[in-house]
Structure formats: C-alpha cells, structure tokens
N, C-alpha and C. Protein backbone atom coordinates (compact mmCIF):
# COMPACT_ATOMS: atom_id res chain seq x y z
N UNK A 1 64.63 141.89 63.96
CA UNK A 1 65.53 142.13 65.07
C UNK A 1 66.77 142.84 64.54
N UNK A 2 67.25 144.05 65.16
CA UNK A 2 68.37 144.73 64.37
C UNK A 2 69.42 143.96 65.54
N UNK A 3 70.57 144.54 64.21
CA UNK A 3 71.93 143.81 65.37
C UNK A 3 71.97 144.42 66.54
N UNK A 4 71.74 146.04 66.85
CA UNK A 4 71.70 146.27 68.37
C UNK A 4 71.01 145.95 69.16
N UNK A 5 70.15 144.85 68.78
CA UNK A 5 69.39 144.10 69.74
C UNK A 5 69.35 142.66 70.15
N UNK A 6 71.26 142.19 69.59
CA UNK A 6 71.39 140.78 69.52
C UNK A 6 72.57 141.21 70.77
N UNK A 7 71.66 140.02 71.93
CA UNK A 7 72.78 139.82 72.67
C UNK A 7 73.90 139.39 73.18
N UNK A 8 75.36 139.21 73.31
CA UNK A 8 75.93 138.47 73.33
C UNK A 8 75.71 137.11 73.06
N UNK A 9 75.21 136.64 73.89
CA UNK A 9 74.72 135.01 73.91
C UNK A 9 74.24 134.49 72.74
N UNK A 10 73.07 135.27 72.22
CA UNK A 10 72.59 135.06 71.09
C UNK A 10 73.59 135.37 69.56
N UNK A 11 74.45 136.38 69.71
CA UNK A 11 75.48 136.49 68.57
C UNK A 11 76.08 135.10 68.89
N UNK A 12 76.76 134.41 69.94
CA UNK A 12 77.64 133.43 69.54
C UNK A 12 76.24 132.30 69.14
N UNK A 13 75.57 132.08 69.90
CA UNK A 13 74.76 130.98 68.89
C UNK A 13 74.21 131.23 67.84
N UNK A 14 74.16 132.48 66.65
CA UNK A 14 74.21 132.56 65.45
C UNK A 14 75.57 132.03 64.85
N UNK A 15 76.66 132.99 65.67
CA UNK A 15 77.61 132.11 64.80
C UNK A 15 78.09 130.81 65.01
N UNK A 16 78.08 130.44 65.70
CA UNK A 16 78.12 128.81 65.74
C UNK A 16 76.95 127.77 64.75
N UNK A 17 75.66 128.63 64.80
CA UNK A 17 74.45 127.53 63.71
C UNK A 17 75.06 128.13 62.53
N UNK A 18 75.63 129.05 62.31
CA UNK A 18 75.90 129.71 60.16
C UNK A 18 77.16 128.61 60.66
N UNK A 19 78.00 128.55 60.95
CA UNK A 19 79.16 127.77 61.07
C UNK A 19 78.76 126.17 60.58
N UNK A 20 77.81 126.17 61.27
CA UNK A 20 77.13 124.44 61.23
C UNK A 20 76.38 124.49 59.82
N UNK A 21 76.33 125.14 59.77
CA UNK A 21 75.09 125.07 58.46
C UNK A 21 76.49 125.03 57.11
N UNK A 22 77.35 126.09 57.15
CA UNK A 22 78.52 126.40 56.68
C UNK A 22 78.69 124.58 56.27
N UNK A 23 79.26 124.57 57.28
CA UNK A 23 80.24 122.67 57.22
C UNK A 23 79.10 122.03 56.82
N UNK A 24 77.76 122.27 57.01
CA UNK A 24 76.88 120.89 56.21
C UNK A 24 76.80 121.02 55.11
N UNK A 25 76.78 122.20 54.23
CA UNK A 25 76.95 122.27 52.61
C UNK A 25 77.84 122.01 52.33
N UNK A 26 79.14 122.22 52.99
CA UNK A 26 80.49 121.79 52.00
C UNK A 26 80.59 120.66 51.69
N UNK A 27 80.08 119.46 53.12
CA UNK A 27 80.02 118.14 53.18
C UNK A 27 79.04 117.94 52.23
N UNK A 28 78.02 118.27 52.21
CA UNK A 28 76.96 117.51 51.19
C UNK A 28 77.61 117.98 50.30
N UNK A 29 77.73 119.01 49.89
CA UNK A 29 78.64 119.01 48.35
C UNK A 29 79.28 118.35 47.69
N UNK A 30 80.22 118.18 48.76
CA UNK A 30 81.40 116.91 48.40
C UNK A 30 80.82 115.76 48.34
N UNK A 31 79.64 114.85 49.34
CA UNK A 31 78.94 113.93 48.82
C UNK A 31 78.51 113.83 48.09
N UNK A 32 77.96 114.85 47.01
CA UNK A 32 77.45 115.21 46.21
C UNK A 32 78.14 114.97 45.01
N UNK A 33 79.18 115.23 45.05
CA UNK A 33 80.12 114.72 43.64
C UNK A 33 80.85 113.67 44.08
N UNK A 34 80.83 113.35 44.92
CA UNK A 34 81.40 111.68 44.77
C UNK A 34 80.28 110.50 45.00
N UNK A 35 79.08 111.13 44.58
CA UNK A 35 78.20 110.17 44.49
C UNK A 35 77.93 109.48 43.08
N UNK A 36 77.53 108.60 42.96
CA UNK A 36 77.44 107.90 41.40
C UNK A 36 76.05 107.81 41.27
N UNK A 37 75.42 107.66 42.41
CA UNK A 37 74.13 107.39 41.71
C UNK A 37 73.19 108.40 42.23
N UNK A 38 72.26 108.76 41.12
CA UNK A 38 71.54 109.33 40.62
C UNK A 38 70.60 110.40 41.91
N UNK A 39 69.87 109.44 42.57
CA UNK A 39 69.15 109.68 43.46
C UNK A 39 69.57 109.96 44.84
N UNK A 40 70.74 109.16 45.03
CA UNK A 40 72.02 109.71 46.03
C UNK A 40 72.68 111.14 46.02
N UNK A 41 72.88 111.41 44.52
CA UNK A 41 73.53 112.39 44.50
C UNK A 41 72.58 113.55 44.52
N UNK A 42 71.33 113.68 44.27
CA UNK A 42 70.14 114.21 43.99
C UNK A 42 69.70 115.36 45.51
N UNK A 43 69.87 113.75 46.74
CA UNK A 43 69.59 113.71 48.14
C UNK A 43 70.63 114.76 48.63
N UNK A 44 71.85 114.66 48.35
CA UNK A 44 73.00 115.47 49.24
C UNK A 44 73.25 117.09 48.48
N UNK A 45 72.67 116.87 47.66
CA UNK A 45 72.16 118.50 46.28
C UNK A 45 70.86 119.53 47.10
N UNK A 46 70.58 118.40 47.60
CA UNK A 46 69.30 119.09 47.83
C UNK A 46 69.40 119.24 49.51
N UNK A 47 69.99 118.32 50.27
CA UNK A 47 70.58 119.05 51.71
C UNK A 47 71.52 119.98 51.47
N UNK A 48 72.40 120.09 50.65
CA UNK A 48 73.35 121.56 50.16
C UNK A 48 73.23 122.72 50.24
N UNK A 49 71.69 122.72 49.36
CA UNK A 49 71.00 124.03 49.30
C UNK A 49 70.04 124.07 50.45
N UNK A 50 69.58 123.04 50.81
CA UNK A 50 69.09 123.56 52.44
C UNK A 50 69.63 124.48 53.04
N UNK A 51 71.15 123.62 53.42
CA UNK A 51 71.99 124.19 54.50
C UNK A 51 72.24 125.76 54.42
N UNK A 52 72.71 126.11 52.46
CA UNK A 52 72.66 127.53 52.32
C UNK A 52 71.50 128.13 52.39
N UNK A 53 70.89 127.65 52.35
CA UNK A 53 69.03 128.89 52.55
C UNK A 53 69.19 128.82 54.23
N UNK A 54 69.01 127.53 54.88
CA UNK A 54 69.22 128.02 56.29
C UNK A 54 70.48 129.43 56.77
N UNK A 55 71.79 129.12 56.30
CA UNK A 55 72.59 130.00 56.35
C UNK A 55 72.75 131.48 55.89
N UNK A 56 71.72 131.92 54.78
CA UNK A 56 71.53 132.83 54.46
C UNK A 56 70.33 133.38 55.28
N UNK A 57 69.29 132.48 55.67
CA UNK A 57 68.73 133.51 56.41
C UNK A 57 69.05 133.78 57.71
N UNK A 58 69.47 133.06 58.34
CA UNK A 58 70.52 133.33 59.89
C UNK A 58 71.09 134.47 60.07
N UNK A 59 72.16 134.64 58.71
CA UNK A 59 73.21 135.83 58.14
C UNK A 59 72.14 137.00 58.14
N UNK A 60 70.75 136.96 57.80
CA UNK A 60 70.00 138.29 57.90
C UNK A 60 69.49 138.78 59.36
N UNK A 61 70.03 137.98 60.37
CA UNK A 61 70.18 138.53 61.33
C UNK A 61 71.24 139.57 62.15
N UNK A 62 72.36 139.22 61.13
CA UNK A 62 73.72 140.16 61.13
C UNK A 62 73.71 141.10 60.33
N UNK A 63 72.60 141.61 60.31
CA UNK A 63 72.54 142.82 58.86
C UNK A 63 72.29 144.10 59.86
C-alpha cells in the first residue's frame, strides 16, 4: 500500500497503534531493568522487542 493510498482515517489509526506500540516498549523496557528476576526480566525483553517489530512494520506503511 503506498502512502497515496492511505486514507485519512487510516493515517490516524497508524499513528495512534506506532504510538501504542511506541509506549509499550518503553514500559517493558523499564520493567525490564527493574526487574530482578531472571525470567521476569526475560518476559518484559521479549514484549520490548515485540512492540518494536510491531512498530517497525506499521512505520513501513509510511514509507
């Protein structure tokens, strides 16, 4: 889908899900180092990089 074929509507609900996706990595991040244990911290590492793979491919809709 090129960007001249994103319609209003659909541009703001891209940017609103990269936004969401945005704030869920920072948060897991930060859970992420204030976690102590092992498998905890493991869990919120690995929703982190979710959130950025979701967010990066979203963003290839704004290309």
């Amino acid at each position: 889908m090129a960007m001249s074929n994103i319609s209003e509507l659909d541009l703001q609900n891209l940017r609103h899900l990269i936004g969401g996706y945005d704030t869920t990595h920072c948060k897991m991040q930060e859970y992420a180092k204030a976690s102590t244990d092992s498998q905890v911290k493991q869990f919120f590492e690995k929703g982190a990089k979710s959130a950025m793979d979701n967010k990066q491919q979203l963003m290839k809709f704004l290309q």
